[in-house]
C-alpha atoms as a PDB file:
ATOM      1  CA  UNK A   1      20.375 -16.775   4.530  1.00  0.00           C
ATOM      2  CA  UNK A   2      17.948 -18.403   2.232  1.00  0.00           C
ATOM      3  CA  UNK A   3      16.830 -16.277  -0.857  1.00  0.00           C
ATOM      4  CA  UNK A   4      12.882 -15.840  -1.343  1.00  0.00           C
ATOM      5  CA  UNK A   5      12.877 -18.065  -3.746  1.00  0.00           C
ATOM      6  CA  UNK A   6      14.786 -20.486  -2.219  1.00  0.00           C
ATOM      7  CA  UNK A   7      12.392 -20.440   0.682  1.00  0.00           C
ATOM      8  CA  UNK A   8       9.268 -21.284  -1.492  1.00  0.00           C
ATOM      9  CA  UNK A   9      11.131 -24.380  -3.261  1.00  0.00           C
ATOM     10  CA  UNK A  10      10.993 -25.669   0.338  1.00  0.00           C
ATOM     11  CA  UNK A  11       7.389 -24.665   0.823  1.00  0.00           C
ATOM     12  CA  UNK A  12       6.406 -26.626  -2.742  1.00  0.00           C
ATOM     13  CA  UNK A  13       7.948 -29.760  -1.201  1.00  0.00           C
ATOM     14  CA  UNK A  14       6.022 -29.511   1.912  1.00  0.00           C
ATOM     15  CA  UNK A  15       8.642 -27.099   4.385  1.00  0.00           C
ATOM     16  CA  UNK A  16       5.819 -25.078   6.517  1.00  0.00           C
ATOM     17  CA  UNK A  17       8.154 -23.730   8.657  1.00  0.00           C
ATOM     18  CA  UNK A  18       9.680 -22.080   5.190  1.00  0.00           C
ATOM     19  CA  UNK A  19       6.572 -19.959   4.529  1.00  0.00           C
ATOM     20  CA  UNK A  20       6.529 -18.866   8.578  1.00  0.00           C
ATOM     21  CA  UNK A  21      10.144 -17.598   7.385  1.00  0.00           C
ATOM     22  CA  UNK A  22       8.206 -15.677   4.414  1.00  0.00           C
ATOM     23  CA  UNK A  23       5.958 -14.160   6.720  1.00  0.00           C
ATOM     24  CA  UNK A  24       8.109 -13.063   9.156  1.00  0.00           C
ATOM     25  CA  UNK A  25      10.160 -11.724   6.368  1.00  0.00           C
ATOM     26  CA  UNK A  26       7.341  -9.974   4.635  1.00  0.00           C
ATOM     27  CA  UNK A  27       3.883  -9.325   7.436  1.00  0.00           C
ATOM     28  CA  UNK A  28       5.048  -6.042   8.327  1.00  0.00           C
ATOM     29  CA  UNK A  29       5.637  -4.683   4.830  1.00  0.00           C
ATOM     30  CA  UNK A  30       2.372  -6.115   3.622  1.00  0.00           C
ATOM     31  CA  UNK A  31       0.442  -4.540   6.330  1.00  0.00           C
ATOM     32  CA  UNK A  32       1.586  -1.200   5.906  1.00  0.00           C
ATOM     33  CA  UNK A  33       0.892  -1.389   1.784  1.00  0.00           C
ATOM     34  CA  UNK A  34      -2.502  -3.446   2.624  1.00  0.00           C
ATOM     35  CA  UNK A  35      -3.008  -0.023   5.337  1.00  0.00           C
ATOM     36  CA  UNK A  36      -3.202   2.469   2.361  1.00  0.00           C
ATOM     37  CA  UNK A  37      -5.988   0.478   0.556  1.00  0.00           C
ATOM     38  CA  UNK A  38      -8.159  -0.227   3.566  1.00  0.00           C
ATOM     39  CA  UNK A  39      -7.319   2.137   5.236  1.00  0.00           C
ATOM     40  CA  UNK A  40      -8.421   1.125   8.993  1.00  0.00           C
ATOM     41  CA  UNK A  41      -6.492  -0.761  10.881  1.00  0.00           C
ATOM     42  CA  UNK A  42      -8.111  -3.569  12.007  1.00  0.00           C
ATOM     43  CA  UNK A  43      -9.476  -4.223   8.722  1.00  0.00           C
ATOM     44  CA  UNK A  44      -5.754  -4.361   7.221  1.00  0.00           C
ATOM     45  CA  UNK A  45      -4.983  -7.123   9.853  1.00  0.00           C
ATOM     46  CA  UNK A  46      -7.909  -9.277   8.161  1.00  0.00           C
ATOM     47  CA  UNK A  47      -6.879  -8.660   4.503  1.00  0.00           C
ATOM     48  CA  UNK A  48      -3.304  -8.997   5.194  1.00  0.00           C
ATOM     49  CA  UNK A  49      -4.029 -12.437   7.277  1.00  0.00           C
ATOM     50  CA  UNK A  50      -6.034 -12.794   4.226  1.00  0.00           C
ATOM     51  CA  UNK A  51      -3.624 -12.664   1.662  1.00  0.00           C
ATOM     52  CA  UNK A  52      -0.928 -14.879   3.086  1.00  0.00           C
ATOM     53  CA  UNK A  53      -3.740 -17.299   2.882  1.00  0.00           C
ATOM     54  CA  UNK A  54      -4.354 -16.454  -0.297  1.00  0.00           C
ATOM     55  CA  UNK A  55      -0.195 -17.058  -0.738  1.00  0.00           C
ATOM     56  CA  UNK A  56       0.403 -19.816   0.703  1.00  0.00           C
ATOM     57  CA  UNK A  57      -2.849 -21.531  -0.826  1.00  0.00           C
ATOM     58  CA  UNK A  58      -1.108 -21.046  -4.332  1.00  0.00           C
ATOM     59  CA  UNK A  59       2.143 -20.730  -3.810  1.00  0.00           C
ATOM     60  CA  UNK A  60       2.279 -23.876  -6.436  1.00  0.00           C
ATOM     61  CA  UNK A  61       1.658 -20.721  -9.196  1.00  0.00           C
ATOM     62  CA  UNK A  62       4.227 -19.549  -8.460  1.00  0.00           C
ATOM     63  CA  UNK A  63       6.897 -19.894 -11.108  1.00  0.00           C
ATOM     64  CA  UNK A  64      10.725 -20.325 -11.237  1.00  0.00           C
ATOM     65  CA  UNK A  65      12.240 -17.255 -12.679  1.00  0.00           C
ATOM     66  CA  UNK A  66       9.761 -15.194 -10.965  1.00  0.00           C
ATOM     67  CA  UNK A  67      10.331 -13.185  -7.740  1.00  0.00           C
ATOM     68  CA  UNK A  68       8.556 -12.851  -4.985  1.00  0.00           C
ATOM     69  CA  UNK A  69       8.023  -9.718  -3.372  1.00  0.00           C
ATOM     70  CA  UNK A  70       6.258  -9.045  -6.696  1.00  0.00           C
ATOM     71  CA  UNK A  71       4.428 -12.149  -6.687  1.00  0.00           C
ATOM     72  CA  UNK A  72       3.263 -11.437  -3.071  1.00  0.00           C
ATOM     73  CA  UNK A  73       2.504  -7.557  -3.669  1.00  0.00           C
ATOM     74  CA  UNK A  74       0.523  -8.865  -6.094  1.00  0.00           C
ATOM     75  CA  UNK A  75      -2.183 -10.965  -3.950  1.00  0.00           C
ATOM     76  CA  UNK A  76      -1.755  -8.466  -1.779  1.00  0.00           C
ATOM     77  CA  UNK A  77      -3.294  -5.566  -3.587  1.00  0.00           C
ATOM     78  CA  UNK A  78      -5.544  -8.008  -5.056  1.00  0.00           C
ATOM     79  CA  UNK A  79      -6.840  -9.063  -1.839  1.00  0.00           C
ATOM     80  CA  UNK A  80      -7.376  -5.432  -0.512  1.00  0.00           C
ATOM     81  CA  UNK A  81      -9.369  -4.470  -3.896  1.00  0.00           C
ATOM     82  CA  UNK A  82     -11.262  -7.319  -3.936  1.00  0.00           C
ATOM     83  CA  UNK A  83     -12.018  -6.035   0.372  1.00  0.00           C
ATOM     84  CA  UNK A  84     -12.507  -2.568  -0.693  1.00  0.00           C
ATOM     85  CA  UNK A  85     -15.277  -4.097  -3.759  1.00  0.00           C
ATOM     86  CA  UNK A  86     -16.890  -6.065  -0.873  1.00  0.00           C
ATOM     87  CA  UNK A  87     -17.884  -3.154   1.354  1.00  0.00           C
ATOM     88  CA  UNK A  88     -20.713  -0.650   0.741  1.00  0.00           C
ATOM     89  CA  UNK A  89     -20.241   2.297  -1.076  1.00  0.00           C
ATOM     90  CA  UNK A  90     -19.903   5.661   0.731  1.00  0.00           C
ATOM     91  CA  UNK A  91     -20.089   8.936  -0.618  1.00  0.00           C
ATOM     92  CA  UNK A  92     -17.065  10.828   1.194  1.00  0.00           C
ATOM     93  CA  UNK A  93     -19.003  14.315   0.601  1.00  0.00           C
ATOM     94  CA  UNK A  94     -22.144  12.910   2.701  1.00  0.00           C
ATOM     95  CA  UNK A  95     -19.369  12.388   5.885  1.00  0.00           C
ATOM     96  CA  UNK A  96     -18.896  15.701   5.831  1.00  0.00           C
ATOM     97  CA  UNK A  97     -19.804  17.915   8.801  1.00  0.00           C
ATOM     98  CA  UNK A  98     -21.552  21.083   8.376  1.00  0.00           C
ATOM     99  CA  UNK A  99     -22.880  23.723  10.686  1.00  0.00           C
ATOM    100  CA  UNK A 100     -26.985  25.284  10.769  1.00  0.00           C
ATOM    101  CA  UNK A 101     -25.895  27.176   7.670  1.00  0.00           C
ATOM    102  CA  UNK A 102     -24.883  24.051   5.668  1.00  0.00           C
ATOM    103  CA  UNK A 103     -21.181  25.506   5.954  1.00  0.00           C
ATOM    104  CA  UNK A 104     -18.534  23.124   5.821  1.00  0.00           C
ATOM    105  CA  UNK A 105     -17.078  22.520   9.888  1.00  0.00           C
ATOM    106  CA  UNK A 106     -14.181  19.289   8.672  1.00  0.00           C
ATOM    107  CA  UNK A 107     -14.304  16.920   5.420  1.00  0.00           C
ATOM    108  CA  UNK A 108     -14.246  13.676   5.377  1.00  0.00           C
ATOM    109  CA  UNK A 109     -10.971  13.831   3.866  1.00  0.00           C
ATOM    110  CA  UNK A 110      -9.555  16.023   6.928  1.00  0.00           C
ATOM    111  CA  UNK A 111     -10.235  13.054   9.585  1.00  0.00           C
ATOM    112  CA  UNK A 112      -7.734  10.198   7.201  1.00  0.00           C
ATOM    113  CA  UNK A 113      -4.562   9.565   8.157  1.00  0.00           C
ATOM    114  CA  UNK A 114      -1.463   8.160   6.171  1.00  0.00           C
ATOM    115  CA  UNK A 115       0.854   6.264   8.226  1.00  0.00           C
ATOM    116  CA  UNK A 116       2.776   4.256   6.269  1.00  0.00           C
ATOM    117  CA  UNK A 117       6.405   6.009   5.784  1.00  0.00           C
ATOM    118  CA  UNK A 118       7.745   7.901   3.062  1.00  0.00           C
ATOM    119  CA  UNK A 119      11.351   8.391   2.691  1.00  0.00           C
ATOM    120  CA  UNK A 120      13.740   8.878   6.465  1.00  0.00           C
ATOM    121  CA  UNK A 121      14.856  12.096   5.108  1.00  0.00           C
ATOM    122  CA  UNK A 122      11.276  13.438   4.859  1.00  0.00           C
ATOM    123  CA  UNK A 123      10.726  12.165   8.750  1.00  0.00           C
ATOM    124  CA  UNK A 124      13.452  14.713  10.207  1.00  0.00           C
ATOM    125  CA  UNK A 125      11.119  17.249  10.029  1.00  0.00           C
ATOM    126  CA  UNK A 126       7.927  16.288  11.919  1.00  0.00           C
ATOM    127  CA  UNK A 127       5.692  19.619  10.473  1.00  0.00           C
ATOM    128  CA  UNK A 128       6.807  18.619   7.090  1.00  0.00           C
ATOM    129  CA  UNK A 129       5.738  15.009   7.944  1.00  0.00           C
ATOM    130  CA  UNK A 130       2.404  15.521   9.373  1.00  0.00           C
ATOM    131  CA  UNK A 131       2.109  17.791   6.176  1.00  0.00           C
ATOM    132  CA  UNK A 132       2.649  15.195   3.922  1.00  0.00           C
ATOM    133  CA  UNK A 133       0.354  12.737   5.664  1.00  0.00           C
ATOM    134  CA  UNK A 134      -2.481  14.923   4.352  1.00  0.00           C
ATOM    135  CA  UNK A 135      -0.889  15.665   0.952  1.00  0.00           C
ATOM    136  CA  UNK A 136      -0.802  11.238   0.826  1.00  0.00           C
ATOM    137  CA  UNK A 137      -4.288  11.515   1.220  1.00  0.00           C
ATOM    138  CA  UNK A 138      -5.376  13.104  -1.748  1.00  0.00           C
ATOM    139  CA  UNK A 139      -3.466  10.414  -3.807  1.00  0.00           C
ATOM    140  CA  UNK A 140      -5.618   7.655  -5.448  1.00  0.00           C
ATOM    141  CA  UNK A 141      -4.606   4.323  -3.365  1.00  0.00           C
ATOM    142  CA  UNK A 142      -2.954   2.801  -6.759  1.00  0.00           C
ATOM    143  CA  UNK A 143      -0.691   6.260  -6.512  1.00  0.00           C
ATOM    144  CA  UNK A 144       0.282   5.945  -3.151  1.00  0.00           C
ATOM    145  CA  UNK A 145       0.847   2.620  -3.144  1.00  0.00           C
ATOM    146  CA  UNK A 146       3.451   3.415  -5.191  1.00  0.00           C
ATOM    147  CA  UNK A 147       5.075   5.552  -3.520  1.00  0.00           C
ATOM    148  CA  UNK A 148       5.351   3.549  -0.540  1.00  0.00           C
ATOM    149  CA  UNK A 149       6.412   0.254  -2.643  1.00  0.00           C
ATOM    150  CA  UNK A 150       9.115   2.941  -4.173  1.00  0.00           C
ATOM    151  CA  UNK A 151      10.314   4.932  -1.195  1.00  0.00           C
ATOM    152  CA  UNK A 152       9.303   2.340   1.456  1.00  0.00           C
ATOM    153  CA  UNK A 153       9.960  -1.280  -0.033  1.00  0.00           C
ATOM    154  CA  UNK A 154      12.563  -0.289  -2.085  1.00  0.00           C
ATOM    155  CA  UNK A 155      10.855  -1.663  -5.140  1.00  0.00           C
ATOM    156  CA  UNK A 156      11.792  -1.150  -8.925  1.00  0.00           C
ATOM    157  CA  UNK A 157       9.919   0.556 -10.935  1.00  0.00           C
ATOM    158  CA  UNK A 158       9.981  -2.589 -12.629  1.00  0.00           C
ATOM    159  CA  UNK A 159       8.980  -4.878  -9.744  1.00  0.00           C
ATOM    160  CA  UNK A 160       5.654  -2.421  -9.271  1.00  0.00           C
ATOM    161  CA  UNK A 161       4.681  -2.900 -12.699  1.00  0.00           C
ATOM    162  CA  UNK A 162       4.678  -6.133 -12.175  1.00  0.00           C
ATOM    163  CA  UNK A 163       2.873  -6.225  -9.311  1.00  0.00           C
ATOM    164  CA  UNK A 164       0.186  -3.462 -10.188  1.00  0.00           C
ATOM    165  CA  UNK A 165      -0.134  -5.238 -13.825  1.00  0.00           C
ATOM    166  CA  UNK A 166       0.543  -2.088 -15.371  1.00  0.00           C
ATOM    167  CA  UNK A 167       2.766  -0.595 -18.226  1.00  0.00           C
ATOM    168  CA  UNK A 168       6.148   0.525 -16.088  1.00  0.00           C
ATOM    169  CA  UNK A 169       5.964   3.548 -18.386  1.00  0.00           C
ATOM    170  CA  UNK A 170       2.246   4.357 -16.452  1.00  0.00           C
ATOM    171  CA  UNK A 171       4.239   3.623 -12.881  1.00  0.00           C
ATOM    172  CA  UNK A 172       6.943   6.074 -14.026  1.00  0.00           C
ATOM    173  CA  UNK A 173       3.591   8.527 -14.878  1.00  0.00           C
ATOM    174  CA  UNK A 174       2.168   7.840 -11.754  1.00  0.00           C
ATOM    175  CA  UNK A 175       5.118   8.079  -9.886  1.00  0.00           C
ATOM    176  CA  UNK A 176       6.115  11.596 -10.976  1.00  0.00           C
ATOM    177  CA  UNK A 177       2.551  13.099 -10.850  1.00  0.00           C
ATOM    178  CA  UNK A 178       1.971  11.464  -7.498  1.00  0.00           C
ATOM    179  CA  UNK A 179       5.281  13.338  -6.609  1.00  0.00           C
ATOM    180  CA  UNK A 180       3.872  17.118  -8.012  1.00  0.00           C
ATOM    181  CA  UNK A 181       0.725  16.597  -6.380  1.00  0.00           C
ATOM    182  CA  UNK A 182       2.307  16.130  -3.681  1.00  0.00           C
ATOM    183  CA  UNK A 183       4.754  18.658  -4.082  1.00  0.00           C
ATOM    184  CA  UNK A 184       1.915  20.916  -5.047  1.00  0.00           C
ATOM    185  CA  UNK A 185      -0.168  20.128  -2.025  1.00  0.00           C
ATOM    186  CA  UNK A 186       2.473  20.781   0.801  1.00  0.00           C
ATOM    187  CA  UNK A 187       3.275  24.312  -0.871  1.00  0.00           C
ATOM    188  CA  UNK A 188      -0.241  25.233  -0.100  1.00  0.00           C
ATOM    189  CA  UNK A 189      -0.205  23.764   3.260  1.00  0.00           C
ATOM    190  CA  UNK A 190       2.244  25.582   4.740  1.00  0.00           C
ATOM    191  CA  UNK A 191       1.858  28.470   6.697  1.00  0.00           C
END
């Protein structure tokens, strides 16, 4: 089996069929990360479509020496910030539903779903897992993203710094607070 980078050699001497490889390889992974940006569906099918544009439109920056699950998570998140810049502003708090009294019926935040995957382990228990789809939710989407490039891609610390452009010592940060929020969160959600 061809490596990554083997794969876009081909594509930088003209091998479409190579990049269709790519895709295959990589659409449902970049989906799901795309997912916890966007966060609606159907929009995360346009910005991931969008980003293996993006991809294979400059896949001549890429470098040797580089790798490319990076190099793709990269235009990925980029793609689904620049998306999330593009739409209009909304105030979460004005979404909120509130009876005659102006008390509070469901939040915003109470309708959002996570479902991108967290570890299996985490799965075997469906109450814990619905649990922890609302304790993803109250992540910032450059927190949970990591977790799910972590847990779910199986990416390095390393690998998400370099994707995220940030410091791996602020993934590690982000990482382990992501993980106490959480942690935090699903002690005061369960019964």
């Amino acid at each position: 089996m061809n490596t990554d980078e083997d794969l876009v050699r081909e594509i930088k001497k003209g091998d479409d069929a190579s990049f269709h490889i790519l895709m295959s390889r990589y659409m449902k992974h970049v989906f799901n990360f795309i997912l916890q940006y966007v966060r609606v569906r159907e929009e995360a099918e346009d910005v991931t479509q969008d980003a293996f544009f993006k991809a294979w439109k400059h896949i001549n920056r890429f470098k040797d020496g580089m790798k490319f699950k990076p190099w793709l998570f990269t235009i990925a998140r980029n793609t689904a910030l620049d998306y999330i810049k593009k739409k209009k502003a909304v105030v979460f708090s004005e979404m909120d539903q509130t009876d005659s009294d102006g008390e509070a019926i469901s939040t915003f935040s109470d309708t959002l779903t996570d479902e991108a995957p967290l570890p299996p382990e985490i799965f075997a228990n469906k109450e814990l897992g619905s649990q922890l789809d609302v304790a993803m939710n109250i992540l910032h989407p450059d927190h949970r993203a990591v977790l799910i490039m972590h847990y779910h891609e199986d990416m390095t610390f390393e690998e998400i710094a370099d994707t995220i452009k940030k410091p791996m010592n602020t993934i590690k940060s982000w990482h382990r607070r992501s993980l106490e929020k959480i942690r935090d969160s699903l002690v005061h959600i369960r019964p």
